[in-house]
Protein backbone atom coordinates (compact mmCIF):
# COMPACT_ATOMS: atom_id res chain seq x y z
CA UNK A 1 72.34 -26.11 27.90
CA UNK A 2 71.17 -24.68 24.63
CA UNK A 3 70.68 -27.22 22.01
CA UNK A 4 70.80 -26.56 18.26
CA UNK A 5 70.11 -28.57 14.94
CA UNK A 6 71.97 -29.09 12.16
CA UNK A 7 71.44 -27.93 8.72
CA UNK A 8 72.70 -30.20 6.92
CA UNK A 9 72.17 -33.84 8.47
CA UNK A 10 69.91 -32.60 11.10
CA UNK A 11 71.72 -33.93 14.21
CA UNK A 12 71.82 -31.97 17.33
CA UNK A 13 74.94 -28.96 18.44
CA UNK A 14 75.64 -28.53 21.56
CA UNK A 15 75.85 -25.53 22.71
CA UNK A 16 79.58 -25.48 23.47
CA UNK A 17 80.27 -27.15 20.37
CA UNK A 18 79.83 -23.94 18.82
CA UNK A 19 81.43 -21.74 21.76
CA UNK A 20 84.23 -23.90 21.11
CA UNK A 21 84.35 -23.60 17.23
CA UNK A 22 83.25 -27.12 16.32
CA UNK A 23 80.38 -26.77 15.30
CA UNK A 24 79.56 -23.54 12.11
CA UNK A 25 77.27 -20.55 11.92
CA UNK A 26 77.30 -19.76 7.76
CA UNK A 27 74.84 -17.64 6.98
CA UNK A 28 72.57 -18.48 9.69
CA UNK A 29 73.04 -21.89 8.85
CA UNK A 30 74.17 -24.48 11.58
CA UNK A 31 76.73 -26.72 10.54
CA UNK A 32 77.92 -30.05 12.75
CA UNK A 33 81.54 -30.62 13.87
CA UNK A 34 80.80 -34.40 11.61
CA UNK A 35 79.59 -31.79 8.64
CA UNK A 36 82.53 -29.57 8.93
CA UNK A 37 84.91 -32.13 8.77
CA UNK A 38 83.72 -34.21 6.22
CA UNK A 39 83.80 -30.48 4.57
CA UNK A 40 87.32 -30.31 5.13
CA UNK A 41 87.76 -32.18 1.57
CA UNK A 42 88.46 -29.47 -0.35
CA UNK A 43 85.60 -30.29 -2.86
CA UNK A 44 83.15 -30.92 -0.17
CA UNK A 45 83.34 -27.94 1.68
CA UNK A 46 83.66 -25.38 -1.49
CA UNK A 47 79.97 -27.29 -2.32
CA UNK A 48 78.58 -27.57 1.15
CA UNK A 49 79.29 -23.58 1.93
CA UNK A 50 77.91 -23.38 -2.14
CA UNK A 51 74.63 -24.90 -1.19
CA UNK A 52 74.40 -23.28 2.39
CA UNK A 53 75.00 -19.77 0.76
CA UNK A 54 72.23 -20.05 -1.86
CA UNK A 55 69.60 -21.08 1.52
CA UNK A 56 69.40 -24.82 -0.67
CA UNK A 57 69.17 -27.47 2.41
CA UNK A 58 71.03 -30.58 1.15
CA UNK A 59 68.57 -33.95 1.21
CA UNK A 60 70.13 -36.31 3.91
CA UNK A 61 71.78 -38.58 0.97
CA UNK A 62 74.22 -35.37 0.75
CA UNK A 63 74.99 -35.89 4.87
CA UNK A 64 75.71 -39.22 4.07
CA UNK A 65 78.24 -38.79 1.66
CA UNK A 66 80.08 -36.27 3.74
CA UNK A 67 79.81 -38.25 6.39
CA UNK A 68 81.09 -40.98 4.30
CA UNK A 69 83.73 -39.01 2.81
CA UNK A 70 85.37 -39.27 6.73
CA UNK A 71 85.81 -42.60 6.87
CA UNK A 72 86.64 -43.66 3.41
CA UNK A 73 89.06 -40.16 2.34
CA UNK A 74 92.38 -41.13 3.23
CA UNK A 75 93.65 -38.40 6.53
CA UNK A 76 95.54 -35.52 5.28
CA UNK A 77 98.71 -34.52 6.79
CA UNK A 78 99.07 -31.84 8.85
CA UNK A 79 100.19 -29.29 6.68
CA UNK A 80 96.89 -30.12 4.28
CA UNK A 81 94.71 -30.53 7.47
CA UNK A 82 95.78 -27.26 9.32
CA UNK A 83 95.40 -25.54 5.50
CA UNK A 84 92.12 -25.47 4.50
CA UNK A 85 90.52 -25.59 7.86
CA UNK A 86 91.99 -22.59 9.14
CA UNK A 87 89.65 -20.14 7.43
CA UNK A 88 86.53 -22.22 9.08
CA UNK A 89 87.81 -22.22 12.37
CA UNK A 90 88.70 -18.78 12.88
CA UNK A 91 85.48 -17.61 12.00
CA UNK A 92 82.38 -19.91 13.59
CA UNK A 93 80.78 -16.49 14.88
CA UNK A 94 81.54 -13.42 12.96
CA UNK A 95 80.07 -15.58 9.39
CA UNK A 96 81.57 -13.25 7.00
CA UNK A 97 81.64 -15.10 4.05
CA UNK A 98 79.46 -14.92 1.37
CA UNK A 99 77.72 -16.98 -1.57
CA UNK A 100 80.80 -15.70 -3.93
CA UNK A 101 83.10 -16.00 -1.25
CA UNK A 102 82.78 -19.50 -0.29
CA UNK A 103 82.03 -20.54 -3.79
CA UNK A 104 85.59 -20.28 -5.12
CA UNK A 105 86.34 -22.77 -2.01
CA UNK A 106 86.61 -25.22 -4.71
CA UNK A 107 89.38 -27.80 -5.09
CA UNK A 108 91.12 -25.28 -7.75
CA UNK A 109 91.40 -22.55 -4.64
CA UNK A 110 92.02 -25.22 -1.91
CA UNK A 111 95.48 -25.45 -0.13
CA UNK A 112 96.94 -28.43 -2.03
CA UNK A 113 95.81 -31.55 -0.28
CA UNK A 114 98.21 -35.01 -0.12
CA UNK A 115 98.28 -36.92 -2.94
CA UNK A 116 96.25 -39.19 -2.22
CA UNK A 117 93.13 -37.43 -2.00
CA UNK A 118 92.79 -35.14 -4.78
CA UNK A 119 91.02 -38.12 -7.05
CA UNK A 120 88.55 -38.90 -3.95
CA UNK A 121 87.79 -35.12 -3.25
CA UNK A 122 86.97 -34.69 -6.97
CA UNK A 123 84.67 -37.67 -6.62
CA UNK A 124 82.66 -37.00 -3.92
CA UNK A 125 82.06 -33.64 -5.58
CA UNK A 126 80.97 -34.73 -8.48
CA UNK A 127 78.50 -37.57 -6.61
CA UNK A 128 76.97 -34.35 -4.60
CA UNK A 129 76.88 -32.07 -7.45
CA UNK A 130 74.61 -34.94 -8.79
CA UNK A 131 72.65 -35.31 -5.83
CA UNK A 132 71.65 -31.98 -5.90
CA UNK A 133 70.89 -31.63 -9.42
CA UNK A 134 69.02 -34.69 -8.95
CA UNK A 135 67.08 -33.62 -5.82
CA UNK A 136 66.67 -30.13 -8.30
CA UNK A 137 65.31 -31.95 -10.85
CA UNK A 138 62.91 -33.88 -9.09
CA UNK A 139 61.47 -30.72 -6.89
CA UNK A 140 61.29 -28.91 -10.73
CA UNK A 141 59.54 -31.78 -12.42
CA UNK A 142 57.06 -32.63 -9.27
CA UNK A 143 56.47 -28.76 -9.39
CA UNK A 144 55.86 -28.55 -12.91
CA UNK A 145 53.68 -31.36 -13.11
CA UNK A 146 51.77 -29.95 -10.15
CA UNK A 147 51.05 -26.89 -12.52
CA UNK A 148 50.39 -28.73 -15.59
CA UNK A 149 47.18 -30.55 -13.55
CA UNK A 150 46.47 -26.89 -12.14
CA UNK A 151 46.55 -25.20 -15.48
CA UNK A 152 44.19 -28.11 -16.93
CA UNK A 153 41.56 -27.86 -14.43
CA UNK A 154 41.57 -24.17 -14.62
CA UNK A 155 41.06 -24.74 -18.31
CA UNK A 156 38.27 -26.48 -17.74
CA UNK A 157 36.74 -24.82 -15.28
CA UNK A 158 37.49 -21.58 -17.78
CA UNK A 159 35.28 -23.45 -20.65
CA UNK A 160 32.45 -24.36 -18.19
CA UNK A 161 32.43 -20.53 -16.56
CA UNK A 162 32.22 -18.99 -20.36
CA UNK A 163 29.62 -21.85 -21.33
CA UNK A 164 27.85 -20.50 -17.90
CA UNK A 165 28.06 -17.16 -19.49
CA UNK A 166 26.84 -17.67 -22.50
CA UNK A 167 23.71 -19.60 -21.33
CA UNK A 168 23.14 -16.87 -18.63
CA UNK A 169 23.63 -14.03 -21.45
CA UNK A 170 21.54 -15.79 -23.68
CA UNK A 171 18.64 -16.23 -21.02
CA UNK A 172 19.46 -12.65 -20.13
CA UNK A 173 18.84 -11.81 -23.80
CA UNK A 174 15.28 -13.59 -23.23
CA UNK A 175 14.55 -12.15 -19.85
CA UNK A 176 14.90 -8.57 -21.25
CA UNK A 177 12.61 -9.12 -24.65
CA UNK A 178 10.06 -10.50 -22.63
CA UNK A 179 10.36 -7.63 -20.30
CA UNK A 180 9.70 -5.10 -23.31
CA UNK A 181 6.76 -6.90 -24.12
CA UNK A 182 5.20 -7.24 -20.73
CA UNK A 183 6.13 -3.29 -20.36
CA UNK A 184 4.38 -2.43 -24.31
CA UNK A 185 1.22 -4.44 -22.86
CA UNK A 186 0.87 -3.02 -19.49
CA UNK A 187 1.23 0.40 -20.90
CA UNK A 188 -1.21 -0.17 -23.54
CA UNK A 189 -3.47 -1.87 -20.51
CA UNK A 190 -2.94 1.23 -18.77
CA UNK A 191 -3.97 3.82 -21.06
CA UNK A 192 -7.09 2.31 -22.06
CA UNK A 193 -7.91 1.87 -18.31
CA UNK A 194 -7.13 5.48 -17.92
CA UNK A 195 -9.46 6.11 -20.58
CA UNK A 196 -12.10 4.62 -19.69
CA UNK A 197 -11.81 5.35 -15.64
CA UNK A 198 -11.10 9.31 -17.13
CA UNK A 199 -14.34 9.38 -19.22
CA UNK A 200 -16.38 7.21 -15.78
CA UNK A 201 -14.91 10.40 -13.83
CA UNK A 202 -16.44 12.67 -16.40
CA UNK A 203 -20.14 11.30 -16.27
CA UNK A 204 -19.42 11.07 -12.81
CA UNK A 205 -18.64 14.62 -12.09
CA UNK A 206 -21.36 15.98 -14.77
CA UNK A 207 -23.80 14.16 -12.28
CA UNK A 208 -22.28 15.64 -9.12
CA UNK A 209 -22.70 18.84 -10.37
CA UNK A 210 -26.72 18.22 -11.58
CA UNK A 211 -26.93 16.67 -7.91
CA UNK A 212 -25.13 19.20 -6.16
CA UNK A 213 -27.72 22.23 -8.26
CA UNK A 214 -30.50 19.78 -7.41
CA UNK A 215 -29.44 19.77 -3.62
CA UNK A 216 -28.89 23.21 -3.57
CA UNK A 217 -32.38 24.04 -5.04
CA UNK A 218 -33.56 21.84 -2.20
CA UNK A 219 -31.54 23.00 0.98
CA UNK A 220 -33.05 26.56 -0.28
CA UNK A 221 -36.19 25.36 -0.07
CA UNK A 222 -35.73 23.70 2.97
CA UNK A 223 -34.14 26.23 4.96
CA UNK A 224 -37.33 28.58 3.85
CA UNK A 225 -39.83 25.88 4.78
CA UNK A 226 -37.48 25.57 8.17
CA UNK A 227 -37.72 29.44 9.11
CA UNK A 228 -41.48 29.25 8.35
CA UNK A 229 -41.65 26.85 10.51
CA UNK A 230 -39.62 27.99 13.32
CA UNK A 231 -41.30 30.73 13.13
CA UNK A 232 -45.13 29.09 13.50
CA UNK A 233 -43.50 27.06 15.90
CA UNK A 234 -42.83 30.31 18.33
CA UNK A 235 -46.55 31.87 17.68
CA UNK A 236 -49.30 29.34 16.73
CA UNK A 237 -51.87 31.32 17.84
CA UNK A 238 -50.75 34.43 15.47
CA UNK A 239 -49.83 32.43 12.72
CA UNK A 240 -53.10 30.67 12.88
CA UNK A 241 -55.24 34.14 12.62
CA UNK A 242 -52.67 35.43 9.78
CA UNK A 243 -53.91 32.08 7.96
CA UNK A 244 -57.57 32.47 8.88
CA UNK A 245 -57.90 36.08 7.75
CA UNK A 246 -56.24 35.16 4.45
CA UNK A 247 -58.35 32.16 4.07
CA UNK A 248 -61.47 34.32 4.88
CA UNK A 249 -60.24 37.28 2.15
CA UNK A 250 -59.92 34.49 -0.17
CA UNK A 251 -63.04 32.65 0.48
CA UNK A 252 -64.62 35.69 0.10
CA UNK A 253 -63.52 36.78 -2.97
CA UNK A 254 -63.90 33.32 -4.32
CA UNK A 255 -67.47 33.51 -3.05
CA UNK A 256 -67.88 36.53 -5.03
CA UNK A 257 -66.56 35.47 -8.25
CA UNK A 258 -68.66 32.14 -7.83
CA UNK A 259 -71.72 34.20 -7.70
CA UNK A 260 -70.34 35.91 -10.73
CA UNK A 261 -69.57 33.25 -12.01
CA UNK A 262 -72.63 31.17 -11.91
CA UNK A 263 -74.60 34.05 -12.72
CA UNK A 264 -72.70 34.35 -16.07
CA UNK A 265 -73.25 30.59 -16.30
CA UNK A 266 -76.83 31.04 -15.74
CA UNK A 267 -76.88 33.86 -18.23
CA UNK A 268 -75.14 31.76 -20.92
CA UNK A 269 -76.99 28.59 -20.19
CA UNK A 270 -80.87 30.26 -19.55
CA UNK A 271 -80.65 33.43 -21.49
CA UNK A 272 -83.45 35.29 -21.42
CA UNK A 273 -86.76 34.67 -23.55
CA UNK A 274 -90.11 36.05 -24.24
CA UNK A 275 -92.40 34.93 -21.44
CA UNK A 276 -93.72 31.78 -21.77
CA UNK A 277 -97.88 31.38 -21.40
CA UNK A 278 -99.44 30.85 -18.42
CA UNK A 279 -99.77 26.99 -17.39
CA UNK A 280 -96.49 25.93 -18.68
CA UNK A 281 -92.80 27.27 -16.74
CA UNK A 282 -88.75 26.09 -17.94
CA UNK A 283 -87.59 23.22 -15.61
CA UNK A 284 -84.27 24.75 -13.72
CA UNK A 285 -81.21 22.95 -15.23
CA UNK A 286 -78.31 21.96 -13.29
CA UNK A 287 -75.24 23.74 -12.64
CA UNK A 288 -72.04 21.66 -12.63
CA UNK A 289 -69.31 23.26 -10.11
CA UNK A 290 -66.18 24.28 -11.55
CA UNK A 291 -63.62 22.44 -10.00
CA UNK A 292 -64.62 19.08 -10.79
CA UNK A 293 -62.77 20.45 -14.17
CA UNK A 294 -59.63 19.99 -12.12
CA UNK A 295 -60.26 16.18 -10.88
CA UNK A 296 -58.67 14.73 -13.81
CA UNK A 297 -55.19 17.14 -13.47
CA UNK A 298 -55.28 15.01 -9.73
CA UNK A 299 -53.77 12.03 -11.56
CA UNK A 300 -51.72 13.91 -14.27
CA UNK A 301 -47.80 12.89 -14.28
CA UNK A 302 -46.90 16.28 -13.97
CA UNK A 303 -46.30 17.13 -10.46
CA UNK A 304 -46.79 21.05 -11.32
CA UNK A 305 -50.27 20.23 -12.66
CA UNK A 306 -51.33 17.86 -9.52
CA UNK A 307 -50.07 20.92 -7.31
CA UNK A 308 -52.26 23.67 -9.38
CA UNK A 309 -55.24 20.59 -9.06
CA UNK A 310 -54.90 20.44 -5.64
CA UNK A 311 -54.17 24.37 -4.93
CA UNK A 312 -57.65 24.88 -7.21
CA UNK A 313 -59.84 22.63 -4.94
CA UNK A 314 -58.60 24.32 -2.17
CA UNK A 315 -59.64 28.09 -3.05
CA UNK A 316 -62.73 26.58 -4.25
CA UNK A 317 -63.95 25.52 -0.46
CA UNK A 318 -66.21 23.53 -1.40
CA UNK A 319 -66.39 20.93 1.14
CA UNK A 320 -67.51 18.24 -1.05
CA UNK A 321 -63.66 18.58 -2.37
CA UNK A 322 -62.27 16.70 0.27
CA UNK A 323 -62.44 13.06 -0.25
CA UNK A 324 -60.55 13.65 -3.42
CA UNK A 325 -57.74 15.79 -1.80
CA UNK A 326 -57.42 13.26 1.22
CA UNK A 327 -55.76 10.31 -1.25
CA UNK A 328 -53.56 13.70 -1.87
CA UNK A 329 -51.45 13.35 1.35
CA UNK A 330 -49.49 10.06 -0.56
CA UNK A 331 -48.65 11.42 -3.00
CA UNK A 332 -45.18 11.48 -4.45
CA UNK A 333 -44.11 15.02 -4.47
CA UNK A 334 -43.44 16.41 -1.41
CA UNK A 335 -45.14 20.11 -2.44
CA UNK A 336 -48.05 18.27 -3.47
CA UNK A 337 -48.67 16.79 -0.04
CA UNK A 338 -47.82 19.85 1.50
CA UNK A 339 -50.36 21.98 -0.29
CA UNK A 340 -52.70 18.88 0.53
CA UNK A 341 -52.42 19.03 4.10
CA UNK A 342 -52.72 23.22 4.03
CA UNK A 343 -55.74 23.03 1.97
CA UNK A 344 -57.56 20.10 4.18
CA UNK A 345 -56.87 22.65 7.08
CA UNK A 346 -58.22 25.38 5.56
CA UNK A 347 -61.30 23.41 4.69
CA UNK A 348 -62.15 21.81 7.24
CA UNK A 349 -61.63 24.17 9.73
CA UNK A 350 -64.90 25.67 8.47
CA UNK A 351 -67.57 25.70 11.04
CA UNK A 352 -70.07 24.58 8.74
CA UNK A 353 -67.87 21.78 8.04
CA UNK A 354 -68.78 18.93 10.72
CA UNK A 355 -67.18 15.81 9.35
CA UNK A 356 -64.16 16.28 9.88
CA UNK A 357 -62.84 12.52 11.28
CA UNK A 358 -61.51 11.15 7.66
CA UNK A 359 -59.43 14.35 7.52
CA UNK A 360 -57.90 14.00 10.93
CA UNK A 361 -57.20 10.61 10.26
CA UNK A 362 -55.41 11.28 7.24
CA UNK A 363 -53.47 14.54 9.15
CA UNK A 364 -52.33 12.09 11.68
CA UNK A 365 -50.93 9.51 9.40
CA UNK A 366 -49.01 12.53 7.37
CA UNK A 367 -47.40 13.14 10.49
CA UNK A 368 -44.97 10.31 9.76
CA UNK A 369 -44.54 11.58 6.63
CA UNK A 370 -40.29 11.29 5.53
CA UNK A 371 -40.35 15.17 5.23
CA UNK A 372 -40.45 17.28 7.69
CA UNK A 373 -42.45 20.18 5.49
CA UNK A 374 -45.01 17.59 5.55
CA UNK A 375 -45.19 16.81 8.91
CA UNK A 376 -45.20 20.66 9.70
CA UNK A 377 -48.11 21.61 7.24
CA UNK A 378 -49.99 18.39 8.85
CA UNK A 379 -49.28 19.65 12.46
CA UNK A 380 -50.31 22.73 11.37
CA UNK A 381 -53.56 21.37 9.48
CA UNK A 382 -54.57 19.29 12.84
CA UNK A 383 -54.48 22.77 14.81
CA UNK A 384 -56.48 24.50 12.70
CA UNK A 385 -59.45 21.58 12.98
CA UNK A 386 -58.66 20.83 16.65
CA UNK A 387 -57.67 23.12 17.96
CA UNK A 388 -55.45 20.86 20.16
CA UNK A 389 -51.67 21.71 21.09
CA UNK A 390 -50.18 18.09 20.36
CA UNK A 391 -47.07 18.71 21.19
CA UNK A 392 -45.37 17.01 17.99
CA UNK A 393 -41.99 18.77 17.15
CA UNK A 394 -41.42 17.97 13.07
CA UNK A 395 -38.03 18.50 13.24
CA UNK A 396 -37.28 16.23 16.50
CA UNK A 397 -35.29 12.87 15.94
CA UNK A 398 -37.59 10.00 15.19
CA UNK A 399 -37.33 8.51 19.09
CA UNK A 400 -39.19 11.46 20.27
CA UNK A 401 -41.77 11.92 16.97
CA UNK A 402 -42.23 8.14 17.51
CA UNK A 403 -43.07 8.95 21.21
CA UNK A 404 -45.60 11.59 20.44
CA UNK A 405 -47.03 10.14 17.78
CA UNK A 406 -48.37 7.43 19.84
CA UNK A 407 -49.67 9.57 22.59
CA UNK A 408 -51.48 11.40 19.43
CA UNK A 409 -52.95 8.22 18.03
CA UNK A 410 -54.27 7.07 21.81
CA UNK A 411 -56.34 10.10 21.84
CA UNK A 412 -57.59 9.91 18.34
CA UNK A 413 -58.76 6.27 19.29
CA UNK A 414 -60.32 7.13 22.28
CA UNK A 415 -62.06 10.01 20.22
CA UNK A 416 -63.54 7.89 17.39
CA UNK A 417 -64.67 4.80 19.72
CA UNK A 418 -66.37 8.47 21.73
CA UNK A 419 -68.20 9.11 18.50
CA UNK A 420 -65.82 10.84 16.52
CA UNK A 421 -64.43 14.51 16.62
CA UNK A 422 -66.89 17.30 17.67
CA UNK A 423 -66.14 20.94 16.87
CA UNK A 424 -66.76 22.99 19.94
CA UNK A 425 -66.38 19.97 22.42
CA UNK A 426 -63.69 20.12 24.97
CA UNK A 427 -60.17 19.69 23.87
CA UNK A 428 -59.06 18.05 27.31
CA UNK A 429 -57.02 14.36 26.49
């Protein structure tokens, strides 16, 4: 069996109480068979319907009293009982009545009750009407108070939130002024660094460019010394007679214009004279050679005039010029040593020419020189007063060079502890 609660005093319906009209449905409010007829005073029910229509649920004191109002109201007769209860009866299910419609319920629209209870009805209006007014009030003041404290802490926390504020815009207002500044330094910062890195890039470009002509000048020179040597390296033998003969031409011709020349020399120093007497006959003076002139341009800090000193000694072939073009193989232009070694070939590859052993030492040690133009005018120099094939590659990493160079160096030992180098000997190892 179904069970329902009532909405008034809370005690359970039955089920059948309400199939049996009972028990009330009002506006989807359950009311008690107890509840509806302590609502049969006509007061009582005009307030109870009131109060159920307007969805206010009475506090229990109101049950109470209606419950009260059943014992203590005197009974109504039957024509007053049958009266005002009609309307409630007839209708537990359909619940057509309204707010307005139950509201005029009131004692003034009430069936006329006994005499008796008109001054009791009245009453126990008045004590509910109070009750809920009461129980109104109460709700209403607890409510507003509850909204009071609300509206006071949100007031405070209002204050503290736009104290927050004003701190955090102030610091804000801090924050950005010390931003501007750190943003005016760092751009000043950064254009003098620019500056000064720009004008480093300048001096440092001006000086690639005077390296990159200097390296240019030298890969030209380079590359020419290279194809010369490539191409001595495929004919020694021809390159070695193309030398020769222009060696000879020039020795030749710089015989010739010795012989002029010391005959001028002779002319200018003895010219001639009326002959002397018999018995007495000029002592011969000395003739000082020419290129000792040039001995002293050896040391000069001109690299151009240490290359003319060293080319002049050279066409002079006078043997006697080679201890002072030996020291010429360290020196520290690299065309210097190069015309060095060429000219100690060409000098000592005289036949007359028979010690030949400092040279050759010298040759050998140029053959580690750091430039390979060196090492090939060296190699070539060692050919021409060997005669050997030493199988030395200038351009060859420096593994292999290192290699050779040591099988080079064992032979010229074992020569000098022989006795030293002797043109026309055997060239075996």
């Amino acid at each position: 069996m179904k069970v329902q609660f009532c909405d008034l005093c809370n005690e359970s319906v039955p089920q059948a109480d309400l199939d049996q009209g009972r028990a009330l449905v009002l506006k989807g409010r359950v009311v008690c068979a107890s509840c509806d007829k302590a609502m049969s005073v006509a007061g009582a029910r005009g307030a109870a319907a009131a109060a159920v229509a307007t969805h206010v649920n009475a506090p229990p004191a109101a049950a109470v009293a209606w419950r009260a109002s059943e014992t203590l109201a005197p009974a109504p007769d039957a024509n007053a009982a049958t009266a005002p209860s009609a309307p409630f009866a007839s209708s537990p299910q359909t619940e057509p009545r309204s707010a307005t419609s139950i509201a005029p319920l009131a004692p003034a629209a009430s069936a006329p009750a006994g005499p008796s209870a008109g001054p009791s009805a009245g009453l126990w209006v008045a004590v509910v009407g109070l009750l809920f007014t009461a129980s109104a009030i109460y709700v209403f003041n607890d409510r507003i108070r509850d909204l009071a404290i609300a509206d006071r802490k949100l007031g405070g926390d209002l204050g503290t939130q736009v104290t927050r504020i004003a701190s955090v815009e102030k610091t804000v207002g801090g924050v950005d002024a010390s931003i501007a500044r750190s943003e005016k330094s760092v751009r000043e910062a950064q254009a003098f660094e620019r500056a000064r890195v720009q004008s480093e890039l300048d001096q440092l470009d001006a000086a690639i460019k005077n390296t990159r002509s200097e390296l240019a000048g030298i890969t030209s020179a380079l590359d020419l010394l290279r194809q010369e040597s490539a191409s001595g390296q495929t004919s020694w033998a021809q390159r070695i007679d193309e030398v020769s003969q222009r060696v000879a031409k020039q020795e030749d011709a710089l015989r010739a214009q010795g012989e002029k020349l010391a005959e001028v020399e002779e002319l200018a120093l003895n010219p001639p004279v009326a002959a002397v007497p018999s018995g007495g006959a000029a002592p011969a003076q000395p003739v000082e050679a020419a290129w000792k002139a040039l001995l002293a341009d050896l040391a000069n800090a001109n690299s151009g005039l240490r290359w003319q000193a060293v080319d002049g000694l050279g066409q002079s072939g006078d043997p006697e010029t080679i201890p002072h073009l030996i020291p010429m193989l360290k020196d520290s232009d690299v065309f210097v040593r190069m015309a060095a070694a060429r000219v100690l070939g060409n000098l000592n590859a005289d036949a007359a020419v028979t010690a030949v052993d400092a040279s050759i030492g010298a040759l050998i040690d140029a053959l580690e020189d750091s430039d390979s133009p060196v090492r090939e005018a060296a190699l070539v120099a060692l050919h021409q007063i060997t005669g050997r094939d030493l199988a030395f590659d200038p351009q060859g990493n420096e593994g292999e060079r290192g290699r050779k160079l040591k099988s080079i160096r064992d032979w010229w030992k074992r020569t000098t502890e022989a006795g030293g180098f002797k043109k026309g000997a055997p060239t075996g190892n």
